[in-house]
Protein backbone atom coordinates (compact mmCIF):
# COMPACT_ATOMS: atom_id res chain seq x y z
CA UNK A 1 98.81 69.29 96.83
CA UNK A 2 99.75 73.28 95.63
CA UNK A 3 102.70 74.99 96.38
CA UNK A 4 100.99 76.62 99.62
CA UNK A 5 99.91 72.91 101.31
CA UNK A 6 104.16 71.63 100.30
CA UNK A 7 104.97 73.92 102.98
CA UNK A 8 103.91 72.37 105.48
CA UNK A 9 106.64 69.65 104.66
CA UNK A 10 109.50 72.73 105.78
CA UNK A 11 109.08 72.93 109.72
CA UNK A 12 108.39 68.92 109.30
CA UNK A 13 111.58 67.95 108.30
CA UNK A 14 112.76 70.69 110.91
CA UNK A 15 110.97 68.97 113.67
CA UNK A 16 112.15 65.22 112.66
CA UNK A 17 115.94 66.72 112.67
CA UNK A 18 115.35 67.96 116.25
CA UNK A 19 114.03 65.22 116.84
CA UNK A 20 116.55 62.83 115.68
CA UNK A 21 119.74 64.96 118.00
CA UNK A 22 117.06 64.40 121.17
CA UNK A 23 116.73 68.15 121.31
CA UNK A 24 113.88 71.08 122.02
CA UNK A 25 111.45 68.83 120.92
CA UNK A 26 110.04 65.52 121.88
CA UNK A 27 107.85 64.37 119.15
CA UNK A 28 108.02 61.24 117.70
CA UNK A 29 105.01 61.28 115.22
CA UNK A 30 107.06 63.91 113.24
CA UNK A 31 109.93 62.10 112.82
CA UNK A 32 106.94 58.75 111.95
CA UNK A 33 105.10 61.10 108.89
CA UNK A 34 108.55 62.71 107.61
CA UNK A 35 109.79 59.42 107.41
CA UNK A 36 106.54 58.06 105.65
CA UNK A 37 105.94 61.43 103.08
CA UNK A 38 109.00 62.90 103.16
CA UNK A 39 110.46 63.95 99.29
CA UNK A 40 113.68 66.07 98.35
CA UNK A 41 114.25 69.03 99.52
CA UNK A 42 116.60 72.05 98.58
CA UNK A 43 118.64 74.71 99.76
CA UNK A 44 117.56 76.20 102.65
CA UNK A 45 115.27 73.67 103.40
CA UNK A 46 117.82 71.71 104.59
CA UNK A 47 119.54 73.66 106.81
CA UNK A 48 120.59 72.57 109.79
CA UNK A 49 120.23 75.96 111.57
CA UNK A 50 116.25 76.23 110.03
CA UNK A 51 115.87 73.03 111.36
CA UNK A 52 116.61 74.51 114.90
CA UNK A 53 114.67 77.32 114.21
CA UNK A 54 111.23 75.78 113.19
CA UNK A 55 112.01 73.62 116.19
CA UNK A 56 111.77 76.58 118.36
CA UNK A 57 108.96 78.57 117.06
CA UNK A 58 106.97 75.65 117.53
CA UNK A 59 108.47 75.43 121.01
CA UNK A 60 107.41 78.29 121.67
CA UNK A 61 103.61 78.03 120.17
CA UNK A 62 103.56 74.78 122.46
CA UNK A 63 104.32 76.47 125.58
CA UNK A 64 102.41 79.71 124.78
CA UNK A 65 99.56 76.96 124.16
CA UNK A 66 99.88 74.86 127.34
CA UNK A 67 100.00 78.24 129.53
CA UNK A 68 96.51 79.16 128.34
CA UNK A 69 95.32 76.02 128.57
CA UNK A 70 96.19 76.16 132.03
CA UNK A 71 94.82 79.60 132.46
CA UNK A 72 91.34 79.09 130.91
CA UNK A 73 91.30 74.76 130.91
CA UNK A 74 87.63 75.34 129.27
CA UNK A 75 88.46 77.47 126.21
CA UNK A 76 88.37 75.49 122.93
CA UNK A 77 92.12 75.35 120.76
CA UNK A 78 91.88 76.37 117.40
CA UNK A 79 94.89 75.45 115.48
CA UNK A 80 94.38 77.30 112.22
CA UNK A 81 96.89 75.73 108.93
CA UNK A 82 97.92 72.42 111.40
CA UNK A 83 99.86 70.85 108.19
CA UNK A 84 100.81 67.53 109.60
CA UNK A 85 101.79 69.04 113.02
CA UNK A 86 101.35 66.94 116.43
CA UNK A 87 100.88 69.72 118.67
CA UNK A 88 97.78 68.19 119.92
CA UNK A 89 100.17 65.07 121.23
CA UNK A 90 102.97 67.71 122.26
CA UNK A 91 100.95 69.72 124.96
CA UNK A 92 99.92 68.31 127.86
CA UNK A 93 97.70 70.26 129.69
CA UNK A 94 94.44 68.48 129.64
CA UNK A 95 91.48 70.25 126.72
CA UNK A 96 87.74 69.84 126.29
CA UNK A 97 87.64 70.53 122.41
CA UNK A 98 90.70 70.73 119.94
CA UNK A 99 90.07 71.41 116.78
CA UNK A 100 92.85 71.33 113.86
CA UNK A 101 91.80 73.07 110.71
CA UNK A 102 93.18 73.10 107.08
CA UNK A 103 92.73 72.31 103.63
CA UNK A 104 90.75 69.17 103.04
CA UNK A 105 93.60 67.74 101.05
CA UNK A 106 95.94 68.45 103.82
CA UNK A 107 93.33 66.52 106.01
CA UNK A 108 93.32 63.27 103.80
CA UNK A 109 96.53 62.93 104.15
CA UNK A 110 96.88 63.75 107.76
CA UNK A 111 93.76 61.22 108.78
CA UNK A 112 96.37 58.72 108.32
CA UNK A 113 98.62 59.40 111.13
CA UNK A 114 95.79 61.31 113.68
CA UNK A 115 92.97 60.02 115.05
CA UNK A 116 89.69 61.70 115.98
CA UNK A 117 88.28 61.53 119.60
CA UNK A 118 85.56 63.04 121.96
CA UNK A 119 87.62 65.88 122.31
CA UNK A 120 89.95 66.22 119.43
CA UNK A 121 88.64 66.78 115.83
CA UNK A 122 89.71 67.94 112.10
CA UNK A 123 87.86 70.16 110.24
CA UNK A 124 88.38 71.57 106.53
CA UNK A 125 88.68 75.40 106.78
CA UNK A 126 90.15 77.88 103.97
CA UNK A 127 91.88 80.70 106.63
CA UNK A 128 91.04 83.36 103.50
CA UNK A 129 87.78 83.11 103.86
CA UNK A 130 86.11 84.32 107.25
CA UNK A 131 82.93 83.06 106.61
CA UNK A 132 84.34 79.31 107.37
CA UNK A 133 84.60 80.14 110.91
CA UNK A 134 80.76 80.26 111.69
CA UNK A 135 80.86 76.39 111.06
CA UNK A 136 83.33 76.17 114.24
CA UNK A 137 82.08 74.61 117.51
CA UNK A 138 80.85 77.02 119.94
CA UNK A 139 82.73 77.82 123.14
CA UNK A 140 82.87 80.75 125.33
CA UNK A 141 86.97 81.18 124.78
CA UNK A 142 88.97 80.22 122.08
CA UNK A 143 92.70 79.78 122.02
CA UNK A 144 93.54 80.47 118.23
CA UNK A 145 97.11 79.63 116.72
CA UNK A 146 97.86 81.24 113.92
CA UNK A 147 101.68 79.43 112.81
CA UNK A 148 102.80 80.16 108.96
CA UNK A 149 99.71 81.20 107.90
CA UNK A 150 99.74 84.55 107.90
CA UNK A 151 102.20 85.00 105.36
CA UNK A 152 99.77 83.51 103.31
CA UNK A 153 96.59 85.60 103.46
CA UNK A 154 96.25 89.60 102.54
CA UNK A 155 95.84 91.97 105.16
CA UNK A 156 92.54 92.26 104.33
CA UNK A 157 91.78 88.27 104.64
CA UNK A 158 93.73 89.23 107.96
CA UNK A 159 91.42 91.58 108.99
CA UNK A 160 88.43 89.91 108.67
CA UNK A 161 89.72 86.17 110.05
CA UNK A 162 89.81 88.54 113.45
CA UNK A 163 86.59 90.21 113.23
CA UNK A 164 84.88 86.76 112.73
CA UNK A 165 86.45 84.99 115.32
CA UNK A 166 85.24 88.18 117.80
CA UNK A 167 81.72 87.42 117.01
CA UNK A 168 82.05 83.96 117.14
CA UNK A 169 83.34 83.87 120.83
CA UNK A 170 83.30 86.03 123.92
CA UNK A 171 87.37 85.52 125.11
CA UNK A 172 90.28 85.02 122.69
CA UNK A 173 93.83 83.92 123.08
CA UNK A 174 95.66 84.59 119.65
CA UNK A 175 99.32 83.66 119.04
CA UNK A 176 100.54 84.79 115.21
CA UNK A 177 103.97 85.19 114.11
CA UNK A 178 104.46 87.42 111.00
CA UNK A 179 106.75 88.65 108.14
CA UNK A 180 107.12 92.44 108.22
CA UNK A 181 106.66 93.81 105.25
CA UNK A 182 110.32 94.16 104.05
CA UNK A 183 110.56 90.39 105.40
CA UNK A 184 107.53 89.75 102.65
CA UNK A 185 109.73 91.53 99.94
CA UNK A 186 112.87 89.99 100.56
CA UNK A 187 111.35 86.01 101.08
CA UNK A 188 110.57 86.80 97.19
CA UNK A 189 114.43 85.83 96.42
CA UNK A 190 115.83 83.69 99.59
CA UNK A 191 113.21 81.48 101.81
CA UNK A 192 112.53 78.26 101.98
CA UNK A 193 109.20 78.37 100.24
CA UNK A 194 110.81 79.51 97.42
CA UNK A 195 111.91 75.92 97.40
CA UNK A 196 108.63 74.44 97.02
CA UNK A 197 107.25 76.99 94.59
CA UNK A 198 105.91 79.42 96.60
CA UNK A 199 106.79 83.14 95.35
CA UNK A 200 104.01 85.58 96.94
CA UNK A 201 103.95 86.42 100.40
CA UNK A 202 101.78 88.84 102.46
CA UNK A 203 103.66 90.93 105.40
CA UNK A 204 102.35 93.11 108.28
CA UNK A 205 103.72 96.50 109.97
CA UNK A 206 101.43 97.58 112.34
CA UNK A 207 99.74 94.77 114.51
CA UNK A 208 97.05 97.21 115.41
CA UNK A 209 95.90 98.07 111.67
CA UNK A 210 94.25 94.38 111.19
CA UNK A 211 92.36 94.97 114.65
CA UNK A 212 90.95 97.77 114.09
CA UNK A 213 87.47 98.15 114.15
CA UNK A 214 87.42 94.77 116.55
CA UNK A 215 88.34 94.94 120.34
CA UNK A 216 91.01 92.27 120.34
CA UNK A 217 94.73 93.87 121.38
CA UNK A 218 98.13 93.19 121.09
CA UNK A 219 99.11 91.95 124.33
CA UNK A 220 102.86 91.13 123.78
CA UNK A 221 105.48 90.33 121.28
CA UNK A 222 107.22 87.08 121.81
CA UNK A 223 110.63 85.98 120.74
CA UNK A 224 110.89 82.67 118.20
CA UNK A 225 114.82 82.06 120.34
CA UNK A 226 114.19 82.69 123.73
CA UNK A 227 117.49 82.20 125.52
CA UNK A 228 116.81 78.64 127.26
CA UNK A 229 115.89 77.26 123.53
CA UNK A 230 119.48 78.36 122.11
CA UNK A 231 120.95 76.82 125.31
CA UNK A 232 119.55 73.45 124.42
CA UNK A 233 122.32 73.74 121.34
CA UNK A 234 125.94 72.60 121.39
CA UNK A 235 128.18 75.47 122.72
CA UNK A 236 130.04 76.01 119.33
CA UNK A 237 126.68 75.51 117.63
CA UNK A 238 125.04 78.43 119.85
CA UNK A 239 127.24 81.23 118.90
CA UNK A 240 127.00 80.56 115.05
CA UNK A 241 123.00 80.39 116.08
CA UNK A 242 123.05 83.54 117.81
CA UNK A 243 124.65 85.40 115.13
CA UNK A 244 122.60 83.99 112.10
CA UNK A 245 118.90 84.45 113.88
CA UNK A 246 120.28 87.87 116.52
CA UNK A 247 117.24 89.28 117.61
CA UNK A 248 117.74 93.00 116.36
CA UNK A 249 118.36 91.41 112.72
CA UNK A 250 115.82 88.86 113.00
CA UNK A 251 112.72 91.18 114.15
CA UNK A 252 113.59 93.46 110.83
CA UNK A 253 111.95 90.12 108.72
CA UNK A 254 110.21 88.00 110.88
CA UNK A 255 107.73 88.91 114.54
CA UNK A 256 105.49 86.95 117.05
CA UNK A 257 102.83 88.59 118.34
CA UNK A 258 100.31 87.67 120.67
CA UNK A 259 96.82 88.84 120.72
CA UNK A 260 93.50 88.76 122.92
CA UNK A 261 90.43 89.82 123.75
CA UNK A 262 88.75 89.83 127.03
CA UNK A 263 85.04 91.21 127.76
């Protein structure tokens, strides 16, 4: 597995730490594979307080998920980069077609713990290259989540990810968190990636510049520590929280935006 695919192990261990305290997230599976695949990690990537974090950005992608599931039940979920993430178990609004898409050697090794059905499926997709998404099932909506990938791919591979997902379906739902472009800079000499090898990443300014030319829109920015989230924490444990991931701070490095098109 390359340095990219080790990543996925960061918000893993995250989620099995949650997990383990009985807070923001109830997923046992995670806590199952970490303790199954798990291997050493460093620094940062064992921080209690990224542990909370991760735990609340994918909070935050499973309720954004469930509320458009419940807005348009018939629209087919697209999680783009899944890793060995259980959102499909996590959200509980009921789907016609899930589809979790990665590298096929991130699927071998998550085939062990998930299981295929009628409606949920694995595919092998490369997010750099666009063309992969003509082999997707065709639906007439598409709820698309975009978590840690971004960072990843080039503005460009950016670009045209969007602009082949608007020809492949008629509505889409698109939740993306980002590094800015100083966040990019910066994650070259303290992240957690850094940990596992990982030394380029890609950031994003404008929203708008990897939509143009499409008709998809940024609809909203979203915070990764919405207030109820940091009130699940221990009182003491909130204000050190609050100071280390403030909001004014954080957005300088690190943004959620949500996208969509509707015709």
């Amino acid at each position: 597995m390359n340095e990219v695919n080790k990543t996925l192990f960061i918000p893993l261990y995250g989620k099995a730490q949650v997990i383990r305290r009985g807070i923001l997230l109830n997923d046992p599976t995670a806590e199952k594979i970490w303790g199954a695949e798990s291997f050493p990690l460093h620094g940062k990537s064992k921080s209690r307080w990224l542990a909370y974090n991760m735990a609340m950005r994918a909070r935050v992608f499973d309720d954004w998920t469930e509320a458009m599931l419940r807005a348009d039940p018939d629209a087919l979920v697209l999680h783009i980069g899944c890793g060995l993430d259980s959102r499909c178990l996590r959200v509980k609004a009921p789907y016609g077609t899930w589809i979790d898409a990665d590298f096929p050697e991130v699927l071998a090794l998550r085939r062990a713990y998930f299981e295929e059905t009628d409606a949920y499926h694995m595919m092998a997709m490369d997010a750099s290259r666009a063309e992969a998404v003509a082999a997707l099932p065709d639906s007439r909506a598409a709820i698309v989540i975009l978590e840690g990938v971004s960072m990843y791919l080039t503005n460009g591979q950016l670009r045209r990810l969007f602009q082949a997902l608007e020809q492949k379906y008629g509505r889409l739902y698109i939740l993306m968190d980002v590094y800015t472009e100083f966040g990019a800079r910066a994650s070259r000499y303290k992240n957690p990636v850094n940990d596992v090898g990982v030394t380029r990443l890609y950031g994003v300014d404008e929203p708008q510049d990897l939509l143009d030319g499409t008709a998809i829109r940024l609809k909203a920015e979203h915070s990764f520590t919405p207030e109820h989230l940091v009130n699940a924490l221990k009182p003491a444990e909130r204000i050190f929280f609050r100071i280390m991931f403030s909001e004014k701070l954080y957005r300088r490095i690190y943004r959620l935006y949500e996208l969509e098109l509707a015709r």
